[in-house]
PDB file of N, CA and C in Angstrom:
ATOM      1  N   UNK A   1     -17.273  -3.366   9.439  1.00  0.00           N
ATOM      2  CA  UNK A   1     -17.128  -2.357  10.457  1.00  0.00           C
ATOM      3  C   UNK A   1     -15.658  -1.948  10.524  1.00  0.00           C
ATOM      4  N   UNK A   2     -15.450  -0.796  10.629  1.00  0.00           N
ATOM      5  CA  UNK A   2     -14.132  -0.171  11.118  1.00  0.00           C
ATOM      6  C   UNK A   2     -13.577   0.322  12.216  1.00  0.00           C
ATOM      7  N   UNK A   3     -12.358   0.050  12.710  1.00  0.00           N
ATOM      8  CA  UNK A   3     -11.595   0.155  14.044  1.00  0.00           C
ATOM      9  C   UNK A   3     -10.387   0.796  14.146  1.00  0.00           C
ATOM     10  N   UNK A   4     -10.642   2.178  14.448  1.00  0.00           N
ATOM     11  CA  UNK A   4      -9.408   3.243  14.605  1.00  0.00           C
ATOM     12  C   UNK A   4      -8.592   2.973  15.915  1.00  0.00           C
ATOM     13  N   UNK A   5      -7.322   2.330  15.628  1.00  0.00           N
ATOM     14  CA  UNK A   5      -6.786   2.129  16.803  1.00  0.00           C
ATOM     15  C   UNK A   5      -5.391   2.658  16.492  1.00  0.00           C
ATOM     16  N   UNK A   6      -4.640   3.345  18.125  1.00  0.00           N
ATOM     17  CA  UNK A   6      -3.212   3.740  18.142  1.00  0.00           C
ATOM     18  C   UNK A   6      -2.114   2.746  17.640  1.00  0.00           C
ATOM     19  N   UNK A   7      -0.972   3.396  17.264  1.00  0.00           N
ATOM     20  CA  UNK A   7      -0.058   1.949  17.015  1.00  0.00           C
ATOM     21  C   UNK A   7       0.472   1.501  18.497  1.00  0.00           C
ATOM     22  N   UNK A   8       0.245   2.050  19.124  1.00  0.00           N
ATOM     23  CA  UNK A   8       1.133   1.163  20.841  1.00  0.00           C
ATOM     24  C   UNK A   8       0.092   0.936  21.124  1.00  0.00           C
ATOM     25  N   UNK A   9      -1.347   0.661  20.907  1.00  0.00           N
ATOM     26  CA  UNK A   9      -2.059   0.101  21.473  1.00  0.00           C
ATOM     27  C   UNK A   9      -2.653  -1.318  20.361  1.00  0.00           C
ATOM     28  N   UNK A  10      -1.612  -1.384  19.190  1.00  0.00           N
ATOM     29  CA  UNK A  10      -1.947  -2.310  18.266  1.00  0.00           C
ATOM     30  C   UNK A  10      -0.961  -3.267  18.402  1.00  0.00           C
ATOM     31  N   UNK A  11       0.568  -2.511  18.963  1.00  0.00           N
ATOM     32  CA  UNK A  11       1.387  -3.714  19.057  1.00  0.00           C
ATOM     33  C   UNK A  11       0.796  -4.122  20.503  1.00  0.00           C
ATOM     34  N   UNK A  12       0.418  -3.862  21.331  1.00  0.00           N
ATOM     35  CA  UNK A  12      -0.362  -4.373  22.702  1.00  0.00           C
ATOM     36  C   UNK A  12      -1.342  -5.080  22.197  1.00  0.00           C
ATOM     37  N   UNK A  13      -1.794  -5.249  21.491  1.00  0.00           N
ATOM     38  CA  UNK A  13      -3.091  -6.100  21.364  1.00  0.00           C
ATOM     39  C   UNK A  13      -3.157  -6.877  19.899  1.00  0.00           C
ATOM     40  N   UNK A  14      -2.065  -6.869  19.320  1.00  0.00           N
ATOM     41  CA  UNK A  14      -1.828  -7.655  18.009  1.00  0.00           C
ATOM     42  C   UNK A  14      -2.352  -8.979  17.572  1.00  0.00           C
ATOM     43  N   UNK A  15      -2.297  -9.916  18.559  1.00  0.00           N
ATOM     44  CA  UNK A  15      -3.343 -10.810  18.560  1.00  0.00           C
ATOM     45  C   UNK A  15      -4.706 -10.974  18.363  1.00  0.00           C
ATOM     46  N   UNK A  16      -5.352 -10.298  19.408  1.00  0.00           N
ATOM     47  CA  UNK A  16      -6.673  -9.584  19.339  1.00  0.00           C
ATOM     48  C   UNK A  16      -7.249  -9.065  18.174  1.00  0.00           C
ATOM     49  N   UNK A  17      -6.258  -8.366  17.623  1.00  0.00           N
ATOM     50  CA  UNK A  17      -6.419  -7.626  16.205  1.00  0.00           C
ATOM     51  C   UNK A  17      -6.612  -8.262  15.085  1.00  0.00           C
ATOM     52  N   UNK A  18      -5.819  -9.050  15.529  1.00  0.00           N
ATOM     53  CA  UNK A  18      -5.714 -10.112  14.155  1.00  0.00           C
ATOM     54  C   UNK A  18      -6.899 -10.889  14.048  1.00  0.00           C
ATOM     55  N   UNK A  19      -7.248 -11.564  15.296  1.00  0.00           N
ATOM     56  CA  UNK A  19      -8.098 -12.499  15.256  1.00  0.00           C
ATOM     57  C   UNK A  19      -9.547 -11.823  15.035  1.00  0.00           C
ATOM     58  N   UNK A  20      -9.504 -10.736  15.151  1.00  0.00           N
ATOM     59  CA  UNK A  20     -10.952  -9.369  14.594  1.00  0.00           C
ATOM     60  C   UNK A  20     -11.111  -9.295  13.498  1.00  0.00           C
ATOM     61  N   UNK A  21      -9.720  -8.868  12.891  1.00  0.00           N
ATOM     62  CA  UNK A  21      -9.450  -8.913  11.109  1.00  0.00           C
ATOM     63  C   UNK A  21     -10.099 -10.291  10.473  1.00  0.00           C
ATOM     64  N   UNK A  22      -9.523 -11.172  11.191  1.00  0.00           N
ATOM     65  CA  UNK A  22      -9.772 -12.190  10.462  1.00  0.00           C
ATOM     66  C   UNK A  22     -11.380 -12.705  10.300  1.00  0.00           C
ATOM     67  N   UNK A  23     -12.364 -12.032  11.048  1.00  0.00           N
ATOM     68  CA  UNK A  23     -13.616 -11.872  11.249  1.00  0.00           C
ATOM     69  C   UNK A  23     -14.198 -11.524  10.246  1.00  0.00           C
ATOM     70  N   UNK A  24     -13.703 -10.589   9.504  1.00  0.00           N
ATOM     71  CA  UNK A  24     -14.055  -9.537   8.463  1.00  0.00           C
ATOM     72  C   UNK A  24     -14.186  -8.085   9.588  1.00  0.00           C
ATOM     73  N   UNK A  25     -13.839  -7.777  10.212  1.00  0.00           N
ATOM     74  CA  UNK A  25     -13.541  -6.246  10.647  1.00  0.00           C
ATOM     75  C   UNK A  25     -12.255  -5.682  10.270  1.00  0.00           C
ATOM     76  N   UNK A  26     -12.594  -4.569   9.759  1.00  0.00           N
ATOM     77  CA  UNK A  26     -10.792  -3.903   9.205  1.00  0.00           C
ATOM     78  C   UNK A  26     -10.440  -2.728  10.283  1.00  0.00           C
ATOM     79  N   UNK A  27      -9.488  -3.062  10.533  1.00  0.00           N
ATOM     80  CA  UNK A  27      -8.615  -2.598  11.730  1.00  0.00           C
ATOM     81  C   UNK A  27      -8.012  -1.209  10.810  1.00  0.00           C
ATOM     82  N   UNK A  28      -7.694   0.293  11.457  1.00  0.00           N
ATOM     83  CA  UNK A  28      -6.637   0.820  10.703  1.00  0.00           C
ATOM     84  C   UNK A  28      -6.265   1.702  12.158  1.00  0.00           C
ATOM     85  N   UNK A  29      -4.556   1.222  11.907  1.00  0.00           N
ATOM     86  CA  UNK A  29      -3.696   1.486  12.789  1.00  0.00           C
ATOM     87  C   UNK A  29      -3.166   3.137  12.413  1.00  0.00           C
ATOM     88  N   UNK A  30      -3.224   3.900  13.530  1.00  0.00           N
ATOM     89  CA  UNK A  30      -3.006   5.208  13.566  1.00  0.00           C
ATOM     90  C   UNK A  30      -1.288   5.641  14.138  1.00  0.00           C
ATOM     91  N   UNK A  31      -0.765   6.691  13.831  1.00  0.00           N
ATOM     92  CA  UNK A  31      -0.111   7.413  14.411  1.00  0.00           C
ATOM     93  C   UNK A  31      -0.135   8.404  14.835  1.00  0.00           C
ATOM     94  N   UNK A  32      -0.304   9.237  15.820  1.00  0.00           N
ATOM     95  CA  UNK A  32      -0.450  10.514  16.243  1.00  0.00           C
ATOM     96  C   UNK A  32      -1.889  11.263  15.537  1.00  0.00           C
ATOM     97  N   UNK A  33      -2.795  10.152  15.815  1.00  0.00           N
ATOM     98  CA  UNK A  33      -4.187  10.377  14.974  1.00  0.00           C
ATOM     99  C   UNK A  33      -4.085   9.894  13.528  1.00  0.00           C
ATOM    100  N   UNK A  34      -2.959   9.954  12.757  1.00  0.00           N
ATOM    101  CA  UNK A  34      -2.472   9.901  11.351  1.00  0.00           C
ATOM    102  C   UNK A  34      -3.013   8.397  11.005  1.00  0.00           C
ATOM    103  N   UNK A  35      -3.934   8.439  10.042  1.00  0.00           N
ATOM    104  CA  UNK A  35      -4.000   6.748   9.599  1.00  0.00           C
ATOM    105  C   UNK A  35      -2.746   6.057   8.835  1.00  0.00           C
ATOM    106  N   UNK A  36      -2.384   5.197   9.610  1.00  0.00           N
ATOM    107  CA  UNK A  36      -0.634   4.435   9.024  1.00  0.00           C
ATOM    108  C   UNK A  36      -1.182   3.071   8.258  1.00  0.00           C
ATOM    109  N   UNK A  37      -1.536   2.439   8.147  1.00  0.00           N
ATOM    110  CA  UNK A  37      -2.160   1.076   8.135  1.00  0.00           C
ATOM    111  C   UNK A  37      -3.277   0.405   8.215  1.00  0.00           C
ATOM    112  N   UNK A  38      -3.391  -0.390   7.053  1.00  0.00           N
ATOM    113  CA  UNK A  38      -4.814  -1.452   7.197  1.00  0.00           C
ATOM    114  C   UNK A  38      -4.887  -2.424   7.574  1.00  0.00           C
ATOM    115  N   UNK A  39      -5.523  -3.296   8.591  1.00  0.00           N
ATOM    116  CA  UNK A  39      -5.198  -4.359   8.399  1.00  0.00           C
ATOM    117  C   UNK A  39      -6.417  -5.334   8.301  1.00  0.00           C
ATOM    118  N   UNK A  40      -6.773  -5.922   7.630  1.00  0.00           N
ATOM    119  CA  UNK A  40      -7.849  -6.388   6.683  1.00  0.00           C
ATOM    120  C   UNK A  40      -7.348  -8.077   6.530  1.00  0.00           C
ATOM    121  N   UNK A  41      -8.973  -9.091   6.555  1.00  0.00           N
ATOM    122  CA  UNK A  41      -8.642 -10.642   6.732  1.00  0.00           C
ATOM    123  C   UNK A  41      -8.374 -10.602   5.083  1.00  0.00           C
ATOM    124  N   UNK A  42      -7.207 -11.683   4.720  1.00  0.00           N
ATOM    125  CA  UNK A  42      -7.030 -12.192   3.604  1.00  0.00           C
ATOM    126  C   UNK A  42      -7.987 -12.949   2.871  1.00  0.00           C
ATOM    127  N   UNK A  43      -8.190 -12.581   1.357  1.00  0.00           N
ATOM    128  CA  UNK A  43      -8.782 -13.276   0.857  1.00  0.00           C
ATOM    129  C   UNK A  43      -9.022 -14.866   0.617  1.00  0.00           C
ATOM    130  N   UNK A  44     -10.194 -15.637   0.793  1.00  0.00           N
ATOM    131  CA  UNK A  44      -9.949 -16.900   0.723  1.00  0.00           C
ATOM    132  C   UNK A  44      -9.671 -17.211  -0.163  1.00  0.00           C
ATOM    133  N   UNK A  45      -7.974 -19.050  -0.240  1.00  0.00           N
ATOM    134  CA  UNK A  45      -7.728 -19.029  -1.233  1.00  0.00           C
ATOM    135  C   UNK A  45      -7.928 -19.725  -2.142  1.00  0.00           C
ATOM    136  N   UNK A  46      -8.035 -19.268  -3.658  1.00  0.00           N
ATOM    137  CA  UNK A  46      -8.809 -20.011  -4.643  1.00  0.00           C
ATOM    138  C   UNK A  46      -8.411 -21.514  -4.967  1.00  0.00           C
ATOM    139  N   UNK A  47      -9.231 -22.368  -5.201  1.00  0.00           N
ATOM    140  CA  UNK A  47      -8.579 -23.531  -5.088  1.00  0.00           C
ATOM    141  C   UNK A  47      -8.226 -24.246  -6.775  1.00  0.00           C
ATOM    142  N   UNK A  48      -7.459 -25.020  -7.064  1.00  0.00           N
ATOM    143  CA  UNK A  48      -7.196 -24.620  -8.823  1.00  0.00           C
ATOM    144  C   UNK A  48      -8.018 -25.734  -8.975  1.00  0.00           C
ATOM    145  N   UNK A  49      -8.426 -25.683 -10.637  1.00  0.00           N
ATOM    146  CA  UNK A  49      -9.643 -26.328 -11.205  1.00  0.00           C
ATOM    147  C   UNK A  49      -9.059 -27.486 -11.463  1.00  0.00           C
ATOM    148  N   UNK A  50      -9.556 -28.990 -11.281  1.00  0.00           N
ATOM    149  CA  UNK A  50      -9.503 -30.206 -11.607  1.00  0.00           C
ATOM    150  C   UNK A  50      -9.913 -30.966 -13.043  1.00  0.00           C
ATOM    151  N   UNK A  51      -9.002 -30.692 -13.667  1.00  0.00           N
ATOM    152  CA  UNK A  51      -8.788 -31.184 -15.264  1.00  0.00           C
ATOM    153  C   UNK A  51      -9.498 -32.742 -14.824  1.00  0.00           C
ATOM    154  N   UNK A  52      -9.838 -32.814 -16.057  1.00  0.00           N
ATOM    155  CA  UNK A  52     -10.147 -34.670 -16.024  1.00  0.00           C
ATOM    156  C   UNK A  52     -11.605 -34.823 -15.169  1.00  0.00           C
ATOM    157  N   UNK A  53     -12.733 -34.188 -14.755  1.00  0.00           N
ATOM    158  CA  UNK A  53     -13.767 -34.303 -13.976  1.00  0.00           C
ATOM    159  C   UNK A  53     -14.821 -35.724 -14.898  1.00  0.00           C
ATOM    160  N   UNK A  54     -14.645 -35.195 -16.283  1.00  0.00           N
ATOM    161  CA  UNK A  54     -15.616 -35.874 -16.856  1.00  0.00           C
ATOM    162  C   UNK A  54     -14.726 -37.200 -17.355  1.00  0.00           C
ATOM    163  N   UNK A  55     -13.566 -37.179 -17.470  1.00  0.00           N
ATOM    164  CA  UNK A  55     -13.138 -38.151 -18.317  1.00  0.00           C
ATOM    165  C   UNK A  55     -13.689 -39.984 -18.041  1.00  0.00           C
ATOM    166  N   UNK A  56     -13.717 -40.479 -19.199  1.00  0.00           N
ATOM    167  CA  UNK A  56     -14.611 -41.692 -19.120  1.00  0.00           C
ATOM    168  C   UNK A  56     -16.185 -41.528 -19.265  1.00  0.00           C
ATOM    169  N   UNK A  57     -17.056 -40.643 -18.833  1.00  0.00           N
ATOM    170  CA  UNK A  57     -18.727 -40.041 -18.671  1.00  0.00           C
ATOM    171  C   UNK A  57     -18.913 -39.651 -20.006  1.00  0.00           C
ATOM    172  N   UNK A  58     -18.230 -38.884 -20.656  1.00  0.00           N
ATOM    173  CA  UNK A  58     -18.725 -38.475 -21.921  1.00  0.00           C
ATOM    174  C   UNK A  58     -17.843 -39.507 -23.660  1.00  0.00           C
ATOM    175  N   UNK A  59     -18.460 -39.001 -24.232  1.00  0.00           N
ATOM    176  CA  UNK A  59     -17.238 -39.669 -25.897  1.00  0.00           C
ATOM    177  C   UNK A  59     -18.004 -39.069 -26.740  1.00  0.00           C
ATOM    178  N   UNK A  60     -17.518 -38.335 -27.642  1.00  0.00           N
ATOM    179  CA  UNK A  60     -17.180 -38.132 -28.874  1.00  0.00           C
ATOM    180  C   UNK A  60     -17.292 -39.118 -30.208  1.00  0.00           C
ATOM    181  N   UNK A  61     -18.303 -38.699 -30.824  1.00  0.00           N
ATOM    182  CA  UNK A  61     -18.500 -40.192 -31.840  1.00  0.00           C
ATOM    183  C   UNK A  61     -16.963 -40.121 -32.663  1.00  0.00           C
ATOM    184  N   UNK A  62     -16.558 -40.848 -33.454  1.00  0.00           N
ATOM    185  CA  UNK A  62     -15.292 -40.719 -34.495  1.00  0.00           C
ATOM    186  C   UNK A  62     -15.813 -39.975 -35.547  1.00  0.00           C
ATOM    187  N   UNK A  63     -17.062 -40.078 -36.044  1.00  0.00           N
ATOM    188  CA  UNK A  63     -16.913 -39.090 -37.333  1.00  0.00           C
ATOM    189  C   UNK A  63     -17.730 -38.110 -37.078  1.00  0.00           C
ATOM    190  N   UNK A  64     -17.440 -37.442 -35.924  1.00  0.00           N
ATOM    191  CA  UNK A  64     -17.953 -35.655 -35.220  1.00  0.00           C
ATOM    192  C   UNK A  64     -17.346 -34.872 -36.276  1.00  0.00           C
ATOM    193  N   UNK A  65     -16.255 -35.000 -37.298  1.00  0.00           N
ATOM    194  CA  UNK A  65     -15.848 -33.831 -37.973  1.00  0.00           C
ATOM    195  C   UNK A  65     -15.954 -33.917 -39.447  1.00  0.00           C
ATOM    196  N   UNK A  66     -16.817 -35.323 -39.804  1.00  0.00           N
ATOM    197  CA  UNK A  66     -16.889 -35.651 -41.023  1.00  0.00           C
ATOM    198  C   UNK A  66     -17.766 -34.475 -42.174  1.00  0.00           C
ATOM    199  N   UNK A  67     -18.312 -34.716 -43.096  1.00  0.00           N
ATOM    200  CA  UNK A  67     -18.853 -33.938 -43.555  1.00  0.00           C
ATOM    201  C   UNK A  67     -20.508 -33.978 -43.579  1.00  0.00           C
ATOM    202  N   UNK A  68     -21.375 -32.874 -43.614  1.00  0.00           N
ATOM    203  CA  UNK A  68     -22.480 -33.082 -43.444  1.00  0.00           C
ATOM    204  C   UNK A  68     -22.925 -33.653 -44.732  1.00  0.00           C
ATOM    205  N   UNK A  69     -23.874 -34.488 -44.970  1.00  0.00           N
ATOM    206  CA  UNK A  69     -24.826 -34.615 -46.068  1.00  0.00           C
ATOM    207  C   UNK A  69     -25.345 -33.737 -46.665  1.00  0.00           C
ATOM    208  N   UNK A  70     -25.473 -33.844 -47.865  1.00  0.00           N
ATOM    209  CA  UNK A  70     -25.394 -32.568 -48.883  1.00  0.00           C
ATOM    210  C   UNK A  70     -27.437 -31.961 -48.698  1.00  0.00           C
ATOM    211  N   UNK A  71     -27.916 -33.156 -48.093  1.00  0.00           N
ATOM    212  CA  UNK A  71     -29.718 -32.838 -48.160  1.00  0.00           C
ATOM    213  C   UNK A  71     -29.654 -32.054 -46.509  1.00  0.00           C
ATOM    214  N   UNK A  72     -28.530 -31.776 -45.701  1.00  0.00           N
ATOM    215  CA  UNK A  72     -28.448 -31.223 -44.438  1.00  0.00           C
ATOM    216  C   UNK A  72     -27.599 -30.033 -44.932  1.00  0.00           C
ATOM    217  N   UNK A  73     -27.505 -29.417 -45.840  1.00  0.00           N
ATOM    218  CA  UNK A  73     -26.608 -28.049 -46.077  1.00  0.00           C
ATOM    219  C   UNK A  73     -27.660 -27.387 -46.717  1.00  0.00           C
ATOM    220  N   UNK A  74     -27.469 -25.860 -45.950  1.00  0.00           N
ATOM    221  CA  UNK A  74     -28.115 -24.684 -47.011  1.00  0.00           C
ATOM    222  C   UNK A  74     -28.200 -24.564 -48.230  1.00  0.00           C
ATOM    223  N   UNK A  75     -28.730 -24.487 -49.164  1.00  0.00           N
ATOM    224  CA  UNK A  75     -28.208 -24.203 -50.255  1.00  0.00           C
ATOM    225  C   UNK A  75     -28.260 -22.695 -50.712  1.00  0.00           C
ATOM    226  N   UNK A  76     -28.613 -21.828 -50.308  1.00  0.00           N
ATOM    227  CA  UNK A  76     -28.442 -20.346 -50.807  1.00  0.00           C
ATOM    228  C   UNK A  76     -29.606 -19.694 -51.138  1.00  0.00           C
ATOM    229  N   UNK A  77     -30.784 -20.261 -50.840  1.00  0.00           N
ATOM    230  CA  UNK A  77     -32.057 -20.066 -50.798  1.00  0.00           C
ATOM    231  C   UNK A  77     -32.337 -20.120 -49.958  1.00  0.00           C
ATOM    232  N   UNK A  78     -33.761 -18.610 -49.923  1.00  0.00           N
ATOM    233  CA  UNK A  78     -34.426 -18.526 -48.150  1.00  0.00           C
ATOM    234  C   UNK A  78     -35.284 -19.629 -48.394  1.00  0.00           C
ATOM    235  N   UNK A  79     -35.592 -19.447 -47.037  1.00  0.00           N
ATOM    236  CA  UNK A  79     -36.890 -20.310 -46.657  1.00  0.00           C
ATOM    237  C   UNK A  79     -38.073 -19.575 -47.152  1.00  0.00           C
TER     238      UNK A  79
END
């Protein structure tokens, strides 16, 4: 929802305003009818990702990069 309000009636009630914004209602502060300003709740903030979640839970055999067996490779013939 949107809220056209004067600027002397925004520094009068700045609190109020804020605590509306912060609702999710966007406030826009006028001058002489003129729209001057938005004032809109801040986005919530992202929280950073936690490296290491799995460590210890999973493993990797040692020879994951070895070579496949030659009876497990294509050979260049369809099916």
């Amino acid at each position: 929802m949107r809220t056209a309000i004067n600027i002397h009636e925004a520094k009068t009630h700045l609190s109020r305003l804020v605590e509306q914004a912060s609702t999710g209602e966007e406030i826009i502060i006028a001058k002489a009818g003129k729209p001057m300003a938005r004032l809109v709740p801040l986005a919530p903030a992202v929280k950073p990702k936690k490296l290491g979640l799995l460590q210890g839970k999973i493993g990797i055999a040692a020879d994951f990069d070895a070579p496949l067996p030659a009876d497990f490779l294509l050979t260049g013939s369809k099916p």
